[in-house]
PDB file of N, CA and C in Angstrom:
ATOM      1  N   UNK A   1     152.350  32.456 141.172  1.00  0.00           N
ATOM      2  CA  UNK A   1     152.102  32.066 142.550  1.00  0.00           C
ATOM      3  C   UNK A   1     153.410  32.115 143.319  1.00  0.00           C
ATOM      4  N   UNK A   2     153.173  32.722 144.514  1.00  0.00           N
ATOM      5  CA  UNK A   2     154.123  32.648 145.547  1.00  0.00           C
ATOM      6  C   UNK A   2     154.603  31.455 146.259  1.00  0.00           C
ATOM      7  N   UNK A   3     155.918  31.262 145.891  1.00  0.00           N
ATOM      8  CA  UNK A   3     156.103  30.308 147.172  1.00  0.00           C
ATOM      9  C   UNK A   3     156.209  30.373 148.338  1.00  0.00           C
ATOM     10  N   UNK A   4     156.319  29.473 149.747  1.00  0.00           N
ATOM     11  CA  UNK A   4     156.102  29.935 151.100  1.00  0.00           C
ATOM     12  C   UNK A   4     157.890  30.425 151.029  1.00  0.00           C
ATOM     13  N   UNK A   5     158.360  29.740 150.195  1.00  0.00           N
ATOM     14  CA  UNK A   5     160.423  30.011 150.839  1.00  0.00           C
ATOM     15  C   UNK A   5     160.508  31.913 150.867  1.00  0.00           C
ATOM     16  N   UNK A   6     159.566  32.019 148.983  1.00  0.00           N
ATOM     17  CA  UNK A   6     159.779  33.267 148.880  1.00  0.00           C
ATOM     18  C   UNK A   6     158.886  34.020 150.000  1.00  0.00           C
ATOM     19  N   UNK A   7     157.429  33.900 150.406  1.00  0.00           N
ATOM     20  CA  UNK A   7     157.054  34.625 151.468  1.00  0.00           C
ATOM     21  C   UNK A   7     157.864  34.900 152.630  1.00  0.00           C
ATOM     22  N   UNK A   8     158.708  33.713 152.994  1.00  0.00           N
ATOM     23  CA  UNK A   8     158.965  33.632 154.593  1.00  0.00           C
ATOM     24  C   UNK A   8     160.214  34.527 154.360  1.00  0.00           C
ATOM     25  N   UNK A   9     160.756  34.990 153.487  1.00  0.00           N
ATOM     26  CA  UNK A   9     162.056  35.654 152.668  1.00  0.00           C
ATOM     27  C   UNK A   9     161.619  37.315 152.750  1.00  0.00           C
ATOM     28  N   UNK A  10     160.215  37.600 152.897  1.00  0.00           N
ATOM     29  CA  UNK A  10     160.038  38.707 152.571  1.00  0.00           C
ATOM     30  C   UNK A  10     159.889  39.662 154.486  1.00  0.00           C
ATOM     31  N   UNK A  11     159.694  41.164 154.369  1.00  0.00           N
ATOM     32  CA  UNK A  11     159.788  41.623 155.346  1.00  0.00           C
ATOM     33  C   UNK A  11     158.074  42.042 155.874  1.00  0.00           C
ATOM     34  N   UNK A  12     158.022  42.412 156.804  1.00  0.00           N
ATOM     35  CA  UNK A  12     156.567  42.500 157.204  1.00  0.00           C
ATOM     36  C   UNK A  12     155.704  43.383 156.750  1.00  0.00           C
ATOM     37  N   UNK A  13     156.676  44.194 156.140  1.00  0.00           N
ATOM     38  CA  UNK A  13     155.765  45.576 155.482  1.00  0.00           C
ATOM     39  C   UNK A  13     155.583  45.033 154.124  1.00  0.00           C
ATOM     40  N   UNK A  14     156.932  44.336 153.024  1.00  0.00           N
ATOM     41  CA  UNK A  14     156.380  43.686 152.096  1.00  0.00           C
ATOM     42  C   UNK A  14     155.148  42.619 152.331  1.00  0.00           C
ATOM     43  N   UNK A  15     155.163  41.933 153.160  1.00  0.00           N
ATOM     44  CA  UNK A  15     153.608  41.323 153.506  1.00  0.00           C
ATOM     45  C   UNK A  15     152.103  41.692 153.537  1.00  0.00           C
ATOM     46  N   UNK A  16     152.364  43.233 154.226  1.00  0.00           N
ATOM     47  CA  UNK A  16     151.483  43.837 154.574  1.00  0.00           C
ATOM     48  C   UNK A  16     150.679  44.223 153.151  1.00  0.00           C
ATOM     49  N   UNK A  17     151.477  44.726 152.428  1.00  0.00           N
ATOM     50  CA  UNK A  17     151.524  44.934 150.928  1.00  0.00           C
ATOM     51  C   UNK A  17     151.351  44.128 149.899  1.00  0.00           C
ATOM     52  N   UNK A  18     151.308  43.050 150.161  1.00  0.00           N
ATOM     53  CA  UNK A  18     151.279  41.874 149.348  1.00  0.00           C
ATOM     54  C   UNK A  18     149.918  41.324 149.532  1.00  0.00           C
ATOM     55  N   UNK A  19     149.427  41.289 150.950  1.00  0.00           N
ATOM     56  CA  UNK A  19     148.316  41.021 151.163  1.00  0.00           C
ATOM     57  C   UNK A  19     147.148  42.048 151.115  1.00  0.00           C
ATOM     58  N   UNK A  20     147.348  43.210 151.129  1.00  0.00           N
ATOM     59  CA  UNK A  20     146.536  44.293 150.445  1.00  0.00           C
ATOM     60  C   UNK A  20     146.313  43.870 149.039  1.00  0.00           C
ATOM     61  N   UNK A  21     147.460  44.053 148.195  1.00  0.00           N
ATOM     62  CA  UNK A  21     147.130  43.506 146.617  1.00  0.00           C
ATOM     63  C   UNK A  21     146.573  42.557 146.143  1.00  0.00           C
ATOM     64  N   UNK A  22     146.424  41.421 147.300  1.00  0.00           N
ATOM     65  CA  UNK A  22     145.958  40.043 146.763  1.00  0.00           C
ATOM     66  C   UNK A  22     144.311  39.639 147.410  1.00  0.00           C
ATOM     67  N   UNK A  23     143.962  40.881 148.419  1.00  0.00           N
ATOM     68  CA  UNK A  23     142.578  40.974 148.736  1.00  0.00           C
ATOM     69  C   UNK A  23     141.371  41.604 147.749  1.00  0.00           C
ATOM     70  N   UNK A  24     142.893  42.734 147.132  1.00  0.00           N
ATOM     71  CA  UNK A  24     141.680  43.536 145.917  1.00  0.00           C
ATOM     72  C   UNK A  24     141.649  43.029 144.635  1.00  0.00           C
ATOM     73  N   UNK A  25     143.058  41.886 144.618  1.00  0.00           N
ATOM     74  CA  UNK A  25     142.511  41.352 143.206  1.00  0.00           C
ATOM     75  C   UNK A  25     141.282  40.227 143.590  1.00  0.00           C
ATOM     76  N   UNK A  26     141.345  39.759 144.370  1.00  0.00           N
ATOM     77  CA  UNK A  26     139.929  38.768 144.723  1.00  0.00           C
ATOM     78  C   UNK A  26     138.994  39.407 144.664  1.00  0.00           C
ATOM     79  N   UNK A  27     138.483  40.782 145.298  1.00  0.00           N
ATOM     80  CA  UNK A  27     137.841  41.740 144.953  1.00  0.00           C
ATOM     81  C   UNK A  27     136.873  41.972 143.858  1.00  0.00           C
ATOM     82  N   UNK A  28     138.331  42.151 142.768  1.00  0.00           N
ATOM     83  CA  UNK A  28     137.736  42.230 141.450  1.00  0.00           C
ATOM     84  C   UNK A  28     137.711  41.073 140.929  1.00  0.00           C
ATOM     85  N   UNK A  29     138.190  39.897 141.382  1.00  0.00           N
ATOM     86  CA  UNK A  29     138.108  38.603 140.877  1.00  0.00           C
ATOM     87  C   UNK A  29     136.212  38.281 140.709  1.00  0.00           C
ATOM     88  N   UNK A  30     136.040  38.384 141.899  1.00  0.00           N
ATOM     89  CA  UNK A  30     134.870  38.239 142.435  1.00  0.00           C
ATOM     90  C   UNK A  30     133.685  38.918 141.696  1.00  0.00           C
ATOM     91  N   UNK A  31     133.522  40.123 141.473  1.00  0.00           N
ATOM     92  CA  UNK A  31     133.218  41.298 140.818  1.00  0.00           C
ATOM     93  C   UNK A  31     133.027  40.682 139.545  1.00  0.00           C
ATOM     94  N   UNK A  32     134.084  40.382 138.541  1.00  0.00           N
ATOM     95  CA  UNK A  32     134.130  40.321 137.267  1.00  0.00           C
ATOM     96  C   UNK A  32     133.411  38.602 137.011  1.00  0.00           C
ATOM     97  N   UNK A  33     133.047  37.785 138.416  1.00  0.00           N
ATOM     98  CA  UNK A  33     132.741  36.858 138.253  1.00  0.00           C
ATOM     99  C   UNK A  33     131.526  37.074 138.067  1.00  0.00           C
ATOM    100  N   UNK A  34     130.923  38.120 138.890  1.00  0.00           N
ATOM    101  CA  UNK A  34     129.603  38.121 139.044  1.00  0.00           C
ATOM    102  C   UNK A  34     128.697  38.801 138.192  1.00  0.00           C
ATOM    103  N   UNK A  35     129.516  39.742 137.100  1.00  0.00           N
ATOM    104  CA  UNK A  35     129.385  40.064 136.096  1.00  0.00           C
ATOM    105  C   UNK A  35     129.117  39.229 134.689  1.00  0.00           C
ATOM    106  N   UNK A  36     129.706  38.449 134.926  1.00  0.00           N
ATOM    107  CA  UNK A  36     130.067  37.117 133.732  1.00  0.00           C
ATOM    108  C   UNK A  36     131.448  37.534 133.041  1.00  0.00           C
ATOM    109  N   UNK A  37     132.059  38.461 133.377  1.00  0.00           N
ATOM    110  CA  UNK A  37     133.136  38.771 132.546  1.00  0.00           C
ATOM    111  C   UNK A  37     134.631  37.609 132.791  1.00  0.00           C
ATOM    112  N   UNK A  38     134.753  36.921 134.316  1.00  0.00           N
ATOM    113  CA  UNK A  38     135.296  36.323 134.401  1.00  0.00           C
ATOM    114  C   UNK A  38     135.755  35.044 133.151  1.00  0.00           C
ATOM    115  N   UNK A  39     137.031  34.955 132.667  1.00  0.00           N
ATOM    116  CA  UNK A  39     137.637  34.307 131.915  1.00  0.00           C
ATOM    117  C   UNK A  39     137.642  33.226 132.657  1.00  0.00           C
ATOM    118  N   UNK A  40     138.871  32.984 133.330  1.00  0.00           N
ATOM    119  CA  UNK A  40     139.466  32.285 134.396  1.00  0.00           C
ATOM    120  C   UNK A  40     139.205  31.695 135.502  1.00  0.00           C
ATOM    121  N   UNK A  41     137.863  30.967 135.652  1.00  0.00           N
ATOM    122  CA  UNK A  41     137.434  30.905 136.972  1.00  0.00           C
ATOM    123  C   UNK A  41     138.544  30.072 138.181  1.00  0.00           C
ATOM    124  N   UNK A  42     139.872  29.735 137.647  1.00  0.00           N
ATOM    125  CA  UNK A  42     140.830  28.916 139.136  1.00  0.00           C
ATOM    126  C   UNK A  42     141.596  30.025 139.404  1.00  0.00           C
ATOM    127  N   UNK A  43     141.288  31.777 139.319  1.00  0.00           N
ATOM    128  CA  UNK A  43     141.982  32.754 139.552  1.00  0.00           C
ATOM    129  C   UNK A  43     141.395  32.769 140.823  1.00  0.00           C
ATOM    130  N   UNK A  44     140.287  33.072 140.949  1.00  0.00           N
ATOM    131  CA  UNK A  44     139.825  32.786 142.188  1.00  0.00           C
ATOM    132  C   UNK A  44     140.097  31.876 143.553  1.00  0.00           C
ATOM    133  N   UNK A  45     140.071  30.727 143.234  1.00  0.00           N
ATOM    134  CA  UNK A  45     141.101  29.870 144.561  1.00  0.00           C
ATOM    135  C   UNK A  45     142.374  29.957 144.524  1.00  0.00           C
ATOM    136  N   UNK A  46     142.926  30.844 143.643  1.00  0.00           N
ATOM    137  CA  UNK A  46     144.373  30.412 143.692  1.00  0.00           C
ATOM    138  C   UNK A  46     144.750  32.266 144.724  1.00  0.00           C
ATOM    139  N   UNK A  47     144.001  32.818 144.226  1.00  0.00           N
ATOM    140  CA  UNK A  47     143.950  34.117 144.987  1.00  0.00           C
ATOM    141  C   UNK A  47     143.956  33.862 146.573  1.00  0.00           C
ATOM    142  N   UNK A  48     142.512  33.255 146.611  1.00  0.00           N
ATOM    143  CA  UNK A  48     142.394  32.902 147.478  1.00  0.00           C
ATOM    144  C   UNK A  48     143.487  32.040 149.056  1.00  0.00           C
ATOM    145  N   UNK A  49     144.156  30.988 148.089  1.00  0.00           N
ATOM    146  CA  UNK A  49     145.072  30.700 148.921  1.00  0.00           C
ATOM    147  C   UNK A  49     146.183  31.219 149.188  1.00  0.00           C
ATOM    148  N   UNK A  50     146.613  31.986 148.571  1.00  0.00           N
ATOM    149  CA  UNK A  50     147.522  33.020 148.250  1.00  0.00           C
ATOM    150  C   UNK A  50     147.519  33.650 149.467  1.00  0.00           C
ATOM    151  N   UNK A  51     146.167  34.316 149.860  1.00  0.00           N
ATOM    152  CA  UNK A  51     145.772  35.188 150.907  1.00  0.00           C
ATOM    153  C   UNK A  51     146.264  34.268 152.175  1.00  0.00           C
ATOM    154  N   UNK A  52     145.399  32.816 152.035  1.00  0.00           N
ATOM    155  CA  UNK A  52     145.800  32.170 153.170  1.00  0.00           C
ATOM    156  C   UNK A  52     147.531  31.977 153.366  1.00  0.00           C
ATOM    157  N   UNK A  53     148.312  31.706 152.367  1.00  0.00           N
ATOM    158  CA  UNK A  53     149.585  31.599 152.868  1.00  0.00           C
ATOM    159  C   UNK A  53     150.275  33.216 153.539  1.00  0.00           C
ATOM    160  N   UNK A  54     149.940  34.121 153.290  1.00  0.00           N
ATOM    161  CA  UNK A  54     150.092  34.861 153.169  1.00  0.00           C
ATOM    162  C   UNK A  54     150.042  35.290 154.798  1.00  0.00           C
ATOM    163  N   UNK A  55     148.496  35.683 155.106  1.00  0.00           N
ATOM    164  CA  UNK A  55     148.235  35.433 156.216  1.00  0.00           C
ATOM    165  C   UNK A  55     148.942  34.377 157.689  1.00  0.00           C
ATOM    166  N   UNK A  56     148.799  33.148 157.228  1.00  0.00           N
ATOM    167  CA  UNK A  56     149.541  32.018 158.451  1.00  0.00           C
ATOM    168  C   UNK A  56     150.690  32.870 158.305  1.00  0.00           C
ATOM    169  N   UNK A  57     152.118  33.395 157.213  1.00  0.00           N
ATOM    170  CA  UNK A  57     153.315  33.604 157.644  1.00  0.00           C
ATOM    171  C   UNK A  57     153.067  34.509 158.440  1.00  0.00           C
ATOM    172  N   UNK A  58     152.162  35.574 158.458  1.00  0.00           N
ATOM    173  CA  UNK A  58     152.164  36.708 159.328  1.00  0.00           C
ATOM    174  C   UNK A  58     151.816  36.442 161.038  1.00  0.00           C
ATOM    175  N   UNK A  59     150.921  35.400 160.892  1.00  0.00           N
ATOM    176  CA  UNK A  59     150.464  35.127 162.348  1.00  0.00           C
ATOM    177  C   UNK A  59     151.515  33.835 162.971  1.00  0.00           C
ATOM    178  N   UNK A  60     152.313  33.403 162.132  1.00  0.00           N
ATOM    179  CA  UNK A  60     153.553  32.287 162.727  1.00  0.00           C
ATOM    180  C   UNK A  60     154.532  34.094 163.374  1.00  0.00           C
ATOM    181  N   UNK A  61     154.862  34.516 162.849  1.00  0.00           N
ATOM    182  CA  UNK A  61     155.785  35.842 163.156  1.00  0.00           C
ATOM    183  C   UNK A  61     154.882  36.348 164.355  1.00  0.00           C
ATOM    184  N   UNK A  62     153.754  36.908 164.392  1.00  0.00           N
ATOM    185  CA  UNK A  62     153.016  36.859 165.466  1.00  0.00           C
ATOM    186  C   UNK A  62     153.488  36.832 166.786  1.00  0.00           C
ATOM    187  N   UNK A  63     153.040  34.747 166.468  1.00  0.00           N
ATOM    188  CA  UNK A  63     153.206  34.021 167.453  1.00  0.00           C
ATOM    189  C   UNK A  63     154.791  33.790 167.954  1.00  0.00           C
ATOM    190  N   UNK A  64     155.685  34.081 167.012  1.00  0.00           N
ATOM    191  CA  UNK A  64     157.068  33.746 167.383  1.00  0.00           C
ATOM    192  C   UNK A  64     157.442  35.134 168.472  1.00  0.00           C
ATOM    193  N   UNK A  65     156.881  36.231 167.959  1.00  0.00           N
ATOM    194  CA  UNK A  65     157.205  37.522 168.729  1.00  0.00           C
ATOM    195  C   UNK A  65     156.819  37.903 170.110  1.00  0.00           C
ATOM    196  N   UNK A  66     156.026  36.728 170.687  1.00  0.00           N
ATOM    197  CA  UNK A  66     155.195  36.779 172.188  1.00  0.00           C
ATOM    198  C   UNK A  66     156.179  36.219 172.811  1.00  0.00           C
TER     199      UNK A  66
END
């Protein structure tokens, strides 16, 4: 798991990228849940928030850039 120090550390294109990767592992998180293959079911919220931190740093930068 990411921390916010390390997110807010990173550049916008690493973001952009980070949050691509962490939509398609939910993706298949999701997928393999619905399958029954899922091991791990706290991969899922942790993905999940992941996305959300992920997201707010992008829309604080956003909002700082108006």
């Amino acid at each position: 798991m990411l921390k916010v120090s390390e997110v807010r550390a990173m550049t916008s294109e690493q973001l952009t990228k980070e949050l691509q990767t962490a939509n398609r592992e939910l993706f298949d998180l999701r997928l393999k849940a619905s399958t029954k293959q899922l091991v791990n079911h706290r991969e899922i919220p942790r993905t999940r928030r992941k996305i959300a931190v992920l997201q707010t740093i992008m829309r604080e930068r956003e909002l700082a850039g108006q």
